[in-house]
Protein backbone atom coordinates (compact mmCIF):
# COMPACT_ATOMS: atom_id res chain seq x y z
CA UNK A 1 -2.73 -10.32 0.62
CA UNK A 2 -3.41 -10.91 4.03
CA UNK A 3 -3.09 -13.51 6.43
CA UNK A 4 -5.55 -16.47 6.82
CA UNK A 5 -7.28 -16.63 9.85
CA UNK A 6 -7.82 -20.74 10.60
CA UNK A 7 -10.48 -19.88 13.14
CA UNK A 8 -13.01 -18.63 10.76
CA UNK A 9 -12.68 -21.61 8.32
CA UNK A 10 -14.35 -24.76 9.83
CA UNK A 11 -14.09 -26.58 5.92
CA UNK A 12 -10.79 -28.63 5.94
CA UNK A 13 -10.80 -28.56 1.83
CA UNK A 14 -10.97 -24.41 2.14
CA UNK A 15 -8.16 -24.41 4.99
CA UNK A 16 -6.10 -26.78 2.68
CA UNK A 17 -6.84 -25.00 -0.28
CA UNK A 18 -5.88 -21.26 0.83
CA UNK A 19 -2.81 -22.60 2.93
CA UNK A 20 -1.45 -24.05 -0.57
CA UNK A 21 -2.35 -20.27 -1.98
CA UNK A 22 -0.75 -18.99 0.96
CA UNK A 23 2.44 -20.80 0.16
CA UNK A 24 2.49 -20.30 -3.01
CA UNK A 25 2.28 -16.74 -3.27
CA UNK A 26 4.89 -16.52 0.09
CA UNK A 27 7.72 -18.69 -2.68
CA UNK A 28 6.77 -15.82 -4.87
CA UNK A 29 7.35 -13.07 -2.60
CA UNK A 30 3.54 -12.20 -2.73
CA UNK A 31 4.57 -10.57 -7.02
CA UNK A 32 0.96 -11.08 -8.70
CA UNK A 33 3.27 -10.88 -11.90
CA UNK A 34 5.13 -13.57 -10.93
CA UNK A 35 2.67 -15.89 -9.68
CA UNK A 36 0.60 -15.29 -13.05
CA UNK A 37 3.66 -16.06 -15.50
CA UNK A 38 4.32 -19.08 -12.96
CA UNK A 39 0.50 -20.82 -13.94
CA UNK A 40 0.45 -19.72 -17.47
CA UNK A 41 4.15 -21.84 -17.77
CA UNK A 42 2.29 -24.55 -15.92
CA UNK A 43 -0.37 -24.51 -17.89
CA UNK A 44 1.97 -24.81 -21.10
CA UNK A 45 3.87 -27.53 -20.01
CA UNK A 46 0.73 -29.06 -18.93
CA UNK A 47 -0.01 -30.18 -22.55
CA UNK A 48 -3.73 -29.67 -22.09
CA UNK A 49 -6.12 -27.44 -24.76
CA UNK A 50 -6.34 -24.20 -23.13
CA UNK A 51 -9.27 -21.99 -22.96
CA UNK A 52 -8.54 -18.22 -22.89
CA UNK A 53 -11.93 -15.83 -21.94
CA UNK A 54 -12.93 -13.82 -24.84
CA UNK A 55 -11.71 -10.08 -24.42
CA UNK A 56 -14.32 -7.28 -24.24
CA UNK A 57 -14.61 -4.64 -27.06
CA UNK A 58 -15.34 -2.04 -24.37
CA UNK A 59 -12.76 -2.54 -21.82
């Protein structure tokens, strides 16, 4: 992943938004696995119906 550059972005809501994601995956030492079993707990404790995409036959 790599860095952000500030410059290009002019949207405050997209600088926010990828300097949370930038954070995040720096706590998780940049480990996709890790940051994807971090949001499926979250989305467990969350107590909210989850939708999962249906998988393809053909993949």
């Amino acid at each position: 992943m790599g860095r952000i550059n500030e410059r290009d972005t002019t949207d405050e809501v997209l600088r926010e938004t990828r300097r949370i994601k930038e954070a995040l995956a720096q706590s998780m030492d940049f480990d996709l696995d890790r940051i994807l079993e971090d949001a499926r707990d979250n989305q467990k404790r969350s107590g909210r119906t989850i939708l999962n995409p249906p998988v393809r036959k053909d993949a």
